[in-house]
PDB file of N, CA and C in Angstrom:
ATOM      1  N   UNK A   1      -1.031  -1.393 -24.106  1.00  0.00           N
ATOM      2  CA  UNK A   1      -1.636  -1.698 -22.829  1.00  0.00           C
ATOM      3  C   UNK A   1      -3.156  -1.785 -23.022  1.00  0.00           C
ATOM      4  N   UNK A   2      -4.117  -2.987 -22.841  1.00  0.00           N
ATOM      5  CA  UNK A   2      -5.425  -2.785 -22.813  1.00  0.00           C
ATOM      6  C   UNK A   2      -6.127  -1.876 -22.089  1.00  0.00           C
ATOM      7  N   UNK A   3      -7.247  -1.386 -22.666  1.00  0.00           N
ATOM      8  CA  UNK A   3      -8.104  -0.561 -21.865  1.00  0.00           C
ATOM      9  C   UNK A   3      -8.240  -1.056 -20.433  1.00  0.00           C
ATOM     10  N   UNK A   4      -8.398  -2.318 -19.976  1.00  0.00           N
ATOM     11  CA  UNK A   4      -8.731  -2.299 -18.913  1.00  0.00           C
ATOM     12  C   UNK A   4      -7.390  -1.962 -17.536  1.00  0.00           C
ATOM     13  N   UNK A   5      -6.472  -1.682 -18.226  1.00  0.00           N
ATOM     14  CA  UNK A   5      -5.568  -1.117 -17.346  1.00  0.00           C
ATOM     15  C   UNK A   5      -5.669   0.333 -16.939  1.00  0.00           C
ATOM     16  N   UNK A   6      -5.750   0.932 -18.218  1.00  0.00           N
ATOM     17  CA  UNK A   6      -6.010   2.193 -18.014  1.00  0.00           C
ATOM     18  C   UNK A   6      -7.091   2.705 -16.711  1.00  0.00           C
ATOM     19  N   UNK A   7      -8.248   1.863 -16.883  1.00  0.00           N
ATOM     20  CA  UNK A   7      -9.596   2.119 -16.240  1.00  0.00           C
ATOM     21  C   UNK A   7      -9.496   1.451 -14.573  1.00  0.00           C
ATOM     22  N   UNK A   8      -8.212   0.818 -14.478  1.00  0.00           N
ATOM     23  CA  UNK A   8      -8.368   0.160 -13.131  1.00  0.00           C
ATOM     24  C   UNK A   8      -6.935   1.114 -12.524  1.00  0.00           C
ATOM     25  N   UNK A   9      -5.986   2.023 -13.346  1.00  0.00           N
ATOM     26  CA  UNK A   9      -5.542   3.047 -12.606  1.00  0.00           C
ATOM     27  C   UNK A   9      -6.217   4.265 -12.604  1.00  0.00           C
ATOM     28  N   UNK A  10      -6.989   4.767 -13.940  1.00  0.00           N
ATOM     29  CA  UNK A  10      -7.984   5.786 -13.336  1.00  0.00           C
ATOM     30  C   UNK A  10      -9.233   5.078 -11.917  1.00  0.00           C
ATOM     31  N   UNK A  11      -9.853   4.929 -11.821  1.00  0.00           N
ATOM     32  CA  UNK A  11     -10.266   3.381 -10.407  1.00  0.00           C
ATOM     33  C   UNK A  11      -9.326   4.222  -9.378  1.00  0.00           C
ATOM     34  N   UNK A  12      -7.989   3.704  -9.107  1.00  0.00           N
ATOM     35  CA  UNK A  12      -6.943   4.036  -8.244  1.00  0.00           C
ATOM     36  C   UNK A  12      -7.016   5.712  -7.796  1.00  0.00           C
ATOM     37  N   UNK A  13      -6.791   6.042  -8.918  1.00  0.00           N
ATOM     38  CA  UNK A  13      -6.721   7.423  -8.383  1.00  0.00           C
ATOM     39  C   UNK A  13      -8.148   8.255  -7.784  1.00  0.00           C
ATOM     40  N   UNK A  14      -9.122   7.571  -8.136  1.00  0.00           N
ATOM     41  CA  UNK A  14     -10.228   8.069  -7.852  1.00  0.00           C
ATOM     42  C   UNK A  14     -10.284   7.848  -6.526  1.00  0.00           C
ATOM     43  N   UNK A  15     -10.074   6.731  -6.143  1.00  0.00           N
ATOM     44  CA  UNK A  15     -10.427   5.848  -4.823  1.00  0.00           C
ATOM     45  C   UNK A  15      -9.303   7.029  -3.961  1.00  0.00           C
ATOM     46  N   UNK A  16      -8.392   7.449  -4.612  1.00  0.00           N
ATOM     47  CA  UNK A  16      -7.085   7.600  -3.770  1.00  0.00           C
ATOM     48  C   UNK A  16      -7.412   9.214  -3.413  1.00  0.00           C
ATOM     49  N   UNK A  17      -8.085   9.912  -4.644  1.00  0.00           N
ATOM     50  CA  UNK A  17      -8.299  11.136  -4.381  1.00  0.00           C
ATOM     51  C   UNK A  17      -9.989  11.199  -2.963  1.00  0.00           C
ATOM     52  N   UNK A  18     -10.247  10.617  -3.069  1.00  0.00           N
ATOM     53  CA  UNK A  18     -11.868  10.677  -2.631  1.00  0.00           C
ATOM     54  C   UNK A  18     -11.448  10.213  -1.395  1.00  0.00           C
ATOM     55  N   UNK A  19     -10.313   9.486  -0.985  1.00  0.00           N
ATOM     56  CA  UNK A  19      -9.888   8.961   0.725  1.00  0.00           C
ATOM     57  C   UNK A  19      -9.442  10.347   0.981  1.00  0.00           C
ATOM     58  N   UNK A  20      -8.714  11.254   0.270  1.00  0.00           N
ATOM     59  CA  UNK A  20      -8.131  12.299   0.866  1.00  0.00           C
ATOM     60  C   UNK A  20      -9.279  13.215   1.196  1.00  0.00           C
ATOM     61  N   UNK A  21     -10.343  13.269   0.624  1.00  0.00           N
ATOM     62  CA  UNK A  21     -11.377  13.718   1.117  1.00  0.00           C
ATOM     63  C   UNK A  21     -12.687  13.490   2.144  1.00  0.00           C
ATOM     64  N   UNK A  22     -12.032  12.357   2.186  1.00  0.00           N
ATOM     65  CA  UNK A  22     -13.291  11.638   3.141  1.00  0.00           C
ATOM     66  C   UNK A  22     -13.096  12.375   4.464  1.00  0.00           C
ATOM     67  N   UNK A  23     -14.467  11.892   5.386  1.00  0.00           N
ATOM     68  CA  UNK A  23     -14.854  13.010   6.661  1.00  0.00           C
ATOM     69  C   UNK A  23     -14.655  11.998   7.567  1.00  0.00           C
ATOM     70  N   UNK A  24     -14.434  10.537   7.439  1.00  0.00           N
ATOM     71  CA  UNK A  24     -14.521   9.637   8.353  1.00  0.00           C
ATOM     72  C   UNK A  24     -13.324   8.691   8.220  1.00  0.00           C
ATOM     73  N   UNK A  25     -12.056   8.333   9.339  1.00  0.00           N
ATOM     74  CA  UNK A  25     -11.486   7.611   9.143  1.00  0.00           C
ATOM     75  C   UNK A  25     -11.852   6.033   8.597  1.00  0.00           C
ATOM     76  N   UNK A  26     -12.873   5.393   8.887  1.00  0.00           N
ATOM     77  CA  UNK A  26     -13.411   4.307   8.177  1.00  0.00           C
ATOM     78  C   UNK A  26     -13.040   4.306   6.856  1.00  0.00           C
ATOM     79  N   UNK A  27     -14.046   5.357   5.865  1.00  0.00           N
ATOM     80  CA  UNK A  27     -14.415   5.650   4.564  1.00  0.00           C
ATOM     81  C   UNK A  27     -13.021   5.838   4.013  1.00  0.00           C
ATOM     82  N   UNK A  28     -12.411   6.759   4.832  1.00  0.00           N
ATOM     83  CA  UNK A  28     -10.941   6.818   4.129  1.00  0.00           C
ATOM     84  C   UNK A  28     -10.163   5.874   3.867  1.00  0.00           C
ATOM     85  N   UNK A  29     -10.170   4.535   5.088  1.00  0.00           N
ATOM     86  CA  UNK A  29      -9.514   3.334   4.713  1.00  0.00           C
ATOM     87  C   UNK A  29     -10.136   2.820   3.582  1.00  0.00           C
ATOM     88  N   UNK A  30     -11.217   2.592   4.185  1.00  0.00           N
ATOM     89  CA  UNK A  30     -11.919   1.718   3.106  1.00  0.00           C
ATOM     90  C   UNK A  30     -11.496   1.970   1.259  1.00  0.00           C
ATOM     91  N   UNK A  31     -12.059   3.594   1.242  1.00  0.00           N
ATOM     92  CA  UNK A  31     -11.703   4.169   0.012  1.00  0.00           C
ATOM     93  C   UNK A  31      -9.466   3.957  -0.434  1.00  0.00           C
ATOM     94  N   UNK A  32      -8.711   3.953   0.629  1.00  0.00           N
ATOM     95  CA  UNK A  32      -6.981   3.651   0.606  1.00  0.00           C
ATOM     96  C   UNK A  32      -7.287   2.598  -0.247  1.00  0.00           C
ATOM     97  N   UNK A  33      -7.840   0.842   0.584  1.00  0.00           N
ATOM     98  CA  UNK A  33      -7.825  -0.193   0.591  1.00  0.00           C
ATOM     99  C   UNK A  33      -8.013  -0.789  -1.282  1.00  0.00           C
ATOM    100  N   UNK A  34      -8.709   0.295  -1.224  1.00  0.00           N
ATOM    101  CA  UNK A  34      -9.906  -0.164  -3.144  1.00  0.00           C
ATOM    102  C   UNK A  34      -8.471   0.184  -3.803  1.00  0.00           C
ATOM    103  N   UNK A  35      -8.148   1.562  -3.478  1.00  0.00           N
ATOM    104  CA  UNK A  35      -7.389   1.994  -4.659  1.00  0.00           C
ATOM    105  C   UNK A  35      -5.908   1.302  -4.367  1.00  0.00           C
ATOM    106  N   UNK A  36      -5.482   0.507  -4.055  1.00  0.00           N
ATOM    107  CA  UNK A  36      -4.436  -0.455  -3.719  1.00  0.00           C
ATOM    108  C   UNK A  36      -4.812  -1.594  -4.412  1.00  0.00           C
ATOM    109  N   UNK A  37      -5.941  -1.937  -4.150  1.00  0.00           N
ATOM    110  CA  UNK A  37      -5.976  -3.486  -4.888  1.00  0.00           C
ATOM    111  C   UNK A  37      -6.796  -2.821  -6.871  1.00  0.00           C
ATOM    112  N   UNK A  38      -6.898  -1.582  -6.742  1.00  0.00           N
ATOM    113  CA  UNK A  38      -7.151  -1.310  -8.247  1.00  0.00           C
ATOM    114  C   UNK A  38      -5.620  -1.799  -8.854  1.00  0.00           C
ATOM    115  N   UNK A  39      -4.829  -0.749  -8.166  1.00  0.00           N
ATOM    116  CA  UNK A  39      -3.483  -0.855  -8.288  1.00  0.00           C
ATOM    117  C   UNK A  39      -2.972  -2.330  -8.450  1.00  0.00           C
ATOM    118  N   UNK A  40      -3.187  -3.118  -7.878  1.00  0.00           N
ATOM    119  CA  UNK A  40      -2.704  -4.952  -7.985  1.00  0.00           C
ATOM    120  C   UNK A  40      -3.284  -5.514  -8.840  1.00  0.00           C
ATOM    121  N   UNK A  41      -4.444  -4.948  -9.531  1.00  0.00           N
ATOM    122  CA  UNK A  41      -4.696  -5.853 -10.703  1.00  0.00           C
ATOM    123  C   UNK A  41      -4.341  -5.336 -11.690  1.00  0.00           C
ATOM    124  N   UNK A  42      -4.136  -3.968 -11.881  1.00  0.00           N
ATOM    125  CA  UNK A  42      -3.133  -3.351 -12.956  1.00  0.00           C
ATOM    126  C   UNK A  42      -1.882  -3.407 -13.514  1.00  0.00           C
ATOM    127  N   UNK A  43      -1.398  -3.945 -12.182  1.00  0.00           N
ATOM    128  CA  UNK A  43       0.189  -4.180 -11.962  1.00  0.00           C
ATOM    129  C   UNK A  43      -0.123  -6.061 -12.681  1.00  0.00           C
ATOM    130  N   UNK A  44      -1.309  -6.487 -12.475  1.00  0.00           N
ATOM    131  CA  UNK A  44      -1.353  -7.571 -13.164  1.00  0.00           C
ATOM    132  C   UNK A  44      -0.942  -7.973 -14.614  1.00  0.00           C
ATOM    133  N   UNK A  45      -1.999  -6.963 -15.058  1.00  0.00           N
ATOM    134  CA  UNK A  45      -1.950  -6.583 -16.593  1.00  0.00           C
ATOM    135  C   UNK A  45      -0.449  -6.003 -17.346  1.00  0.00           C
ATOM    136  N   UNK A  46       0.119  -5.767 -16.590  1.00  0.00           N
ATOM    137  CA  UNK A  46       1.332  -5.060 -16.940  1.00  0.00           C
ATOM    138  C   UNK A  46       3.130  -5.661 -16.466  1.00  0.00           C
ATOM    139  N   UNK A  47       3.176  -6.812 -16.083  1.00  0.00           N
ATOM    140  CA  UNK A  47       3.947  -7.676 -16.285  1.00  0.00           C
ATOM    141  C   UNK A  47       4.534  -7.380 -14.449  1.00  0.00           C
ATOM    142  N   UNK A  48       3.353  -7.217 -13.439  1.00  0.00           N
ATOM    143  CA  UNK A  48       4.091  -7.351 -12.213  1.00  0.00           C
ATOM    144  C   UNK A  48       4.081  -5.398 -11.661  1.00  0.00           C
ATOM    145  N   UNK A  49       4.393  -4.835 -12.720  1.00  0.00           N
ATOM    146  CA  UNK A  49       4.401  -3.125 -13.020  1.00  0.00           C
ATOM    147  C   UNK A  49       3.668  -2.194 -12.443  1.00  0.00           C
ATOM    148  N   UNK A  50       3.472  -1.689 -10.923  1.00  0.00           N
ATOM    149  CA  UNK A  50       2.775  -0.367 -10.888  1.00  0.00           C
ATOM    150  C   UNK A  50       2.958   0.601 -11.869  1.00  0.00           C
ATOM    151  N   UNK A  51       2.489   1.905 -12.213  1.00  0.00           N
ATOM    152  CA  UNK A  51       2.711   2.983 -13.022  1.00  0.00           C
ATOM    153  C   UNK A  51       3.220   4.102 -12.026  1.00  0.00           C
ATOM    154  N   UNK A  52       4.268   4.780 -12.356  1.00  0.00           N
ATOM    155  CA  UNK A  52       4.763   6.031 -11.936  1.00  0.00           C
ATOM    156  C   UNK A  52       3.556   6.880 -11.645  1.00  0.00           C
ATOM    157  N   UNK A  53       3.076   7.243 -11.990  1.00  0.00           N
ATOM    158  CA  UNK A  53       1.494   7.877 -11.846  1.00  0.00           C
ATOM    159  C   UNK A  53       1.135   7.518 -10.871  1.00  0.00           C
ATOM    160  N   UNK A  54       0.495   6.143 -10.766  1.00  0.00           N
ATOM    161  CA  UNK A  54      -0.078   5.466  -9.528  1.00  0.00           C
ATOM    162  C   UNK A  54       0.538   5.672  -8.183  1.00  0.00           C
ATOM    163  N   UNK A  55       1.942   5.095  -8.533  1.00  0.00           N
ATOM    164  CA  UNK A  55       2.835   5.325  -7.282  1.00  0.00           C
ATOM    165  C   UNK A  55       2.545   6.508  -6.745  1.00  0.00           C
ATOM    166  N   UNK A  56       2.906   7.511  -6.984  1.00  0.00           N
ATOM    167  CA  UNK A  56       3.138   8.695  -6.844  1.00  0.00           C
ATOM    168  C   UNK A  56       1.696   9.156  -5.847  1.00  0.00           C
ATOM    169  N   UNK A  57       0.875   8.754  -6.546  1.00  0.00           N
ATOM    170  CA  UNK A  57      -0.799   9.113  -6.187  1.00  0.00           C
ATOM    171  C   UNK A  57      -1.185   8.355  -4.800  1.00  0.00           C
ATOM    172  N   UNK A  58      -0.547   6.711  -4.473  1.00  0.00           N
ATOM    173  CA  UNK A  58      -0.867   6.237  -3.463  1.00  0.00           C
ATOM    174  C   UNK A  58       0.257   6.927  -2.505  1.00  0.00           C
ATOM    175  N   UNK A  59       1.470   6.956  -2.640  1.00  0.00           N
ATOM    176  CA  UNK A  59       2.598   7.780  -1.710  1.00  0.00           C
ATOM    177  C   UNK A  59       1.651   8.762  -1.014  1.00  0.00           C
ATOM    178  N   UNK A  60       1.150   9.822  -1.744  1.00  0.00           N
ATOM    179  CA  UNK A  60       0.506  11.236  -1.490  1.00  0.00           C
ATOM    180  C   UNK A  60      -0.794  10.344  -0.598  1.00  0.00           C
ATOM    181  N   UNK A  61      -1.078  10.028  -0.951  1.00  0.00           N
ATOM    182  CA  UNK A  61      -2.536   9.196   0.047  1.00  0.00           C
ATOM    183  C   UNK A  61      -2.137   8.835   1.409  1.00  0.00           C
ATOM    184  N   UNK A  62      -0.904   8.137   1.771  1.00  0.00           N
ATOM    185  CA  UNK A  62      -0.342   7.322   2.566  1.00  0.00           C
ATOM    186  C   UNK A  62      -0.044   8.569   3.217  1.00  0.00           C
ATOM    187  N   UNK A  63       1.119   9.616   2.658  1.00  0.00           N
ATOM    188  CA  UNK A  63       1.416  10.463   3.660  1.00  0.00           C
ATOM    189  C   UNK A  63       0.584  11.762   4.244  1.00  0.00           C
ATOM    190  N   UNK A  64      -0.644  11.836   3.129  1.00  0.00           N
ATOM    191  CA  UNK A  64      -1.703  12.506   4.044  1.00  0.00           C
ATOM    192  C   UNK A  64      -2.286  11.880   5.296  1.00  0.00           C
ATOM    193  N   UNK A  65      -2.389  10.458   4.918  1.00  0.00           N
ATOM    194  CA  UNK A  65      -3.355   9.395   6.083  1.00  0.00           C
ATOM    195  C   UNK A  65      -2.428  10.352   6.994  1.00  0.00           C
ATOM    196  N   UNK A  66      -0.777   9.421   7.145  1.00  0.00           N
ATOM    197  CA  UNK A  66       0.005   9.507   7.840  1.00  0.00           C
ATOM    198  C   UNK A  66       0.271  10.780   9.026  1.00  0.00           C
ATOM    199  N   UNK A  67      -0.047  12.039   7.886  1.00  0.00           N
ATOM    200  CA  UNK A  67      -0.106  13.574   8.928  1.00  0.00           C
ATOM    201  C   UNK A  67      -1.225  13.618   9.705  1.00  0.00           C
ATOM    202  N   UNK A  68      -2.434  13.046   9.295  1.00  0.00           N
ATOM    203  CA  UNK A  68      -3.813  13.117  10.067  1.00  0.00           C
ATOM    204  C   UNK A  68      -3.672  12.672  10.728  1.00  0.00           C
ATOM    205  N   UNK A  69      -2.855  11.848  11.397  1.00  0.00           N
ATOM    206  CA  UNK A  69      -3.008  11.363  12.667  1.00  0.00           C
ATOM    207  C   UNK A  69      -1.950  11.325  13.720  1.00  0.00           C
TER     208      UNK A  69
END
């Protein structure tokens, strides 16, 4: 797998961890939104393929959004 996969699901999780922290619903989308399309160009590189990892990391994002509100 090229480096640049690696670096656009670490990307993902960053984006994904830092929405769960955000203080402002905006920032939090905004920050969801990045780490989704990190995720789509990774899945590029990799024949169509999210990573188990990833998945897992945006799920947990989605269903925190999801309880906050």
């Amino acid at each position: 797998m090229p480096q640049q996969y690696y670096n656009l699901v670490e990307l993902a999780r960053i984006c994904s961890r830092q929405a769960r922290l955000a203080q402002t619903k905006n920032v939090a989308r905004t920050l969801r939104l990045m780490a989704s399309e990190y995720m789509r160009e990774a899945a590029k590189l990799d024949d169509g393929k999210i990573s188990a990892i990833a998945l897992v990391s945006l799920k947990e994002a989605r269903q925190r959004h999801a309880r906050s509100h």
